[in-house]
Protein backbone atom coordinates (compact mmCIF):
# COMPACT_ATOMS: atom_id res chain seq x y z
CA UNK A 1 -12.61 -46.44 -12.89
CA UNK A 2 -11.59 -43.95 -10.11
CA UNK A 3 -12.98 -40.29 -10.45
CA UNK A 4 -9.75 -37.73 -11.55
CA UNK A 5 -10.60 -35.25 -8.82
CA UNK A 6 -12.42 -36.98 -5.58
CA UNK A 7 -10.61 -40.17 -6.05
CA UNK A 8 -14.26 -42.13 -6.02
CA UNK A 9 -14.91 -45.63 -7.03
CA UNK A 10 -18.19 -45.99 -8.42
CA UNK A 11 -17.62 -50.13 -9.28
CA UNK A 12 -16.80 -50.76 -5.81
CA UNK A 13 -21.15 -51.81 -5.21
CA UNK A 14 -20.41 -53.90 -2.33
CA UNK A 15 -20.52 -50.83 0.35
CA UNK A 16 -23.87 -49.76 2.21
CA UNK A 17 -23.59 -45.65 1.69
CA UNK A 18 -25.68 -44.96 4.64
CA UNK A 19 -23.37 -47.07 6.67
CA UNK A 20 -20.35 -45.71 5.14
CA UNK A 21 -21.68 -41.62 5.16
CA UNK A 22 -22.38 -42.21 9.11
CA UNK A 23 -18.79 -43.09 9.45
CA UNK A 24 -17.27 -40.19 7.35
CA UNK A 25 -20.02 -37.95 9.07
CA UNK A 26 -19.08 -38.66 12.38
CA UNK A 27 -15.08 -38.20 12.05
CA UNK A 28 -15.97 -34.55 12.12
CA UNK A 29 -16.64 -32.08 15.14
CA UNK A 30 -19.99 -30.91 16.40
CA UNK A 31 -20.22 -27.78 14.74
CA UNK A 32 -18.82 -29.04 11.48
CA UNK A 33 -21.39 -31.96 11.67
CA UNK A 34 -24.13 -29.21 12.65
CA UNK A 35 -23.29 -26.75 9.27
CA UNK A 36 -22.89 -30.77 6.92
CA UNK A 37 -26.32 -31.67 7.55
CA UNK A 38 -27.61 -28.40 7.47
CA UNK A 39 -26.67 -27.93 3.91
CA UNK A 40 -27.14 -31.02 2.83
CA UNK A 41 -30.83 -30.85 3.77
CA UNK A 42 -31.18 -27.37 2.33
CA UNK A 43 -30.02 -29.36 -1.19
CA UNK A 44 -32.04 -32.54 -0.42
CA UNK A 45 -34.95 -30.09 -0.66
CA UNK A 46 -34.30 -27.77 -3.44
CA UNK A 47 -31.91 -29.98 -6.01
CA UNK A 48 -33.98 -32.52 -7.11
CA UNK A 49 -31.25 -33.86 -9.14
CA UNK A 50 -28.98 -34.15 -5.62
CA UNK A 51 -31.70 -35.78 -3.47
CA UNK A 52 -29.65 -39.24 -3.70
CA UNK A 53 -27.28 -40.48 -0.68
CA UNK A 54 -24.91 -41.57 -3.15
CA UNK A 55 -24.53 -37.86 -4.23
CA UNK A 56 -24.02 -36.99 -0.71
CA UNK A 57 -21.73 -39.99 -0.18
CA UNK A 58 -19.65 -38.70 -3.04
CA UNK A 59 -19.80 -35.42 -1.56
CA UNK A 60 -18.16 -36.45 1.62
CA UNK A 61 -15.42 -38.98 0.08
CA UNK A 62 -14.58 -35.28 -1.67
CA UNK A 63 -14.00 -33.55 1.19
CA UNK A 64 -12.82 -36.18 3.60
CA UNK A 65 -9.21 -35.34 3.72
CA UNK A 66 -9.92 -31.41 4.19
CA UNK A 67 -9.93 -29.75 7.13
CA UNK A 68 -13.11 -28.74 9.13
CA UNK A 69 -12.67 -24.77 9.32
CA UNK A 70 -12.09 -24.79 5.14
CA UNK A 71 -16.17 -26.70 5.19
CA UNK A 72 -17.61 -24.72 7.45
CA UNK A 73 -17.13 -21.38 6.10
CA UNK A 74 -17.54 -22.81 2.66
CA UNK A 75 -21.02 -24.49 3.88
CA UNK A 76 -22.01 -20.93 5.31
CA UNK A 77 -21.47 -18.86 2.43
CA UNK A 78 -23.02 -21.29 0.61
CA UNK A 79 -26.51 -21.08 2.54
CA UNK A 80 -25.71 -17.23 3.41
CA UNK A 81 -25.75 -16.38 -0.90
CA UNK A 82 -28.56 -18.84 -1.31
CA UNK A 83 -26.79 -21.01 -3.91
CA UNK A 84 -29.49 -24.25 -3.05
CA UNK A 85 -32.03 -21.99 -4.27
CA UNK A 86 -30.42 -21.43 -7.74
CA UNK A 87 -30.07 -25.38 -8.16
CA UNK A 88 -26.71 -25.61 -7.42
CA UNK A 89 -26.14 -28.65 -5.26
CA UNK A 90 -23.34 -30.70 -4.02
CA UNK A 91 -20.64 -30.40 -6.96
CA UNK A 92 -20.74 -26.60 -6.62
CA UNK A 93 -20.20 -26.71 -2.42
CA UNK A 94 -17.51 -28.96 -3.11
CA UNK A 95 -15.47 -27.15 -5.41
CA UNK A 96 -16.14 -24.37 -3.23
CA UNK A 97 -14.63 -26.31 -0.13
CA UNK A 98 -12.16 -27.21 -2.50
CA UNK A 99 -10.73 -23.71 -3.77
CA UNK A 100 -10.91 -22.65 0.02
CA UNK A 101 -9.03 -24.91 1.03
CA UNK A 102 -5.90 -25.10 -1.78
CA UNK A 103 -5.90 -20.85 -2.14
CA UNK A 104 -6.75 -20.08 1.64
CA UNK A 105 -2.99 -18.88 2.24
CA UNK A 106 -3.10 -16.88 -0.84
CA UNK A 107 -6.24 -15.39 -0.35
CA UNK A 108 -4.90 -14.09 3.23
CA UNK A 109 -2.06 -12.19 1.76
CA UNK A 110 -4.49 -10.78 -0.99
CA UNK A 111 -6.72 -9.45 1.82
CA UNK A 112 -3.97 -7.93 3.68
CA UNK A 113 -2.72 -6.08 0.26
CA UNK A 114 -6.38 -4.84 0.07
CA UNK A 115 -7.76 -3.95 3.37
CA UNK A 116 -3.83 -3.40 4.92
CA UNK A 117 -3.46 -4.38 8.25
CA UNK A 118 -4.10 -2.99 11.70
CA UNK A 119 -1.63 -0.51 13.14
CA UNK A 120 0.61 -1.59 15.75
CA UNK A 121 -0.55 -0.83 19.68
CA UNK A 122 1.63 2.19 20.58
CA UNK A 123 1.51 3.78 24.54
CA UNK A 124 0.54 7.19 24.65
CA UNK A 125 2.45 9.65 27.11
């Protein structure tokens, strides 16, 4: 019984999710690793309900197939507008990470019809 959105396998008990999160963890850059953990301690201490590694492992079989730049800004807004401290833990960062990543292009072309963009360099005689 796969998960509709993450694609994860609960019934599949014969993995070690410490072994397996060390292996997701480390297909990732420094940085990205860096911002990961930091979050995911900032949750461990203030979701009760998300201090579990197999929350965290089903965090990172969620986001294992997007890119790097879409977490980390995702991860920093996250701890910039305090969400941990509300209780929201790893569902919440991961649907955030998630509508980054699928509306990024959109949200790019709604800037630019907000904020315009800058005027082109022009040499003055």
């Amino acid at each position: 019984m796969k998960c509709p959105c993450c694609g994860y396998d609960p019934s599949n008990m014969n993995h070690n999710p410490s072994k397996a999160v060390l292996e997701m963890i480390s297909k990732y850059g420094d940085d990205t690793k860096k911002i990961i953990k930091k979050v995911m301690r900032a949750i461990y201490d203030n979701v009760s309900s998300d201090k579990d590694i197999n929350r965290y492992y089903q965090f990172l079989y969620g986001i294992k197939k997007i890119d790097g730049v879409h977490i980390k800004h995702s991860a920093k807004t996250f701890l910039d507008k305090n969400y941990h401290l509300q209780g929201k833990g790893f569902s919440y960062l991961l649907s955030m990470i998630r509508n980054r990543s699928e509306n990024h292009e959109q949200q790019l072309k709604n800037e630019r019809k907000s904020y315009g963009k800058s005027p082109k360099k022009r040499i003055i005689d």
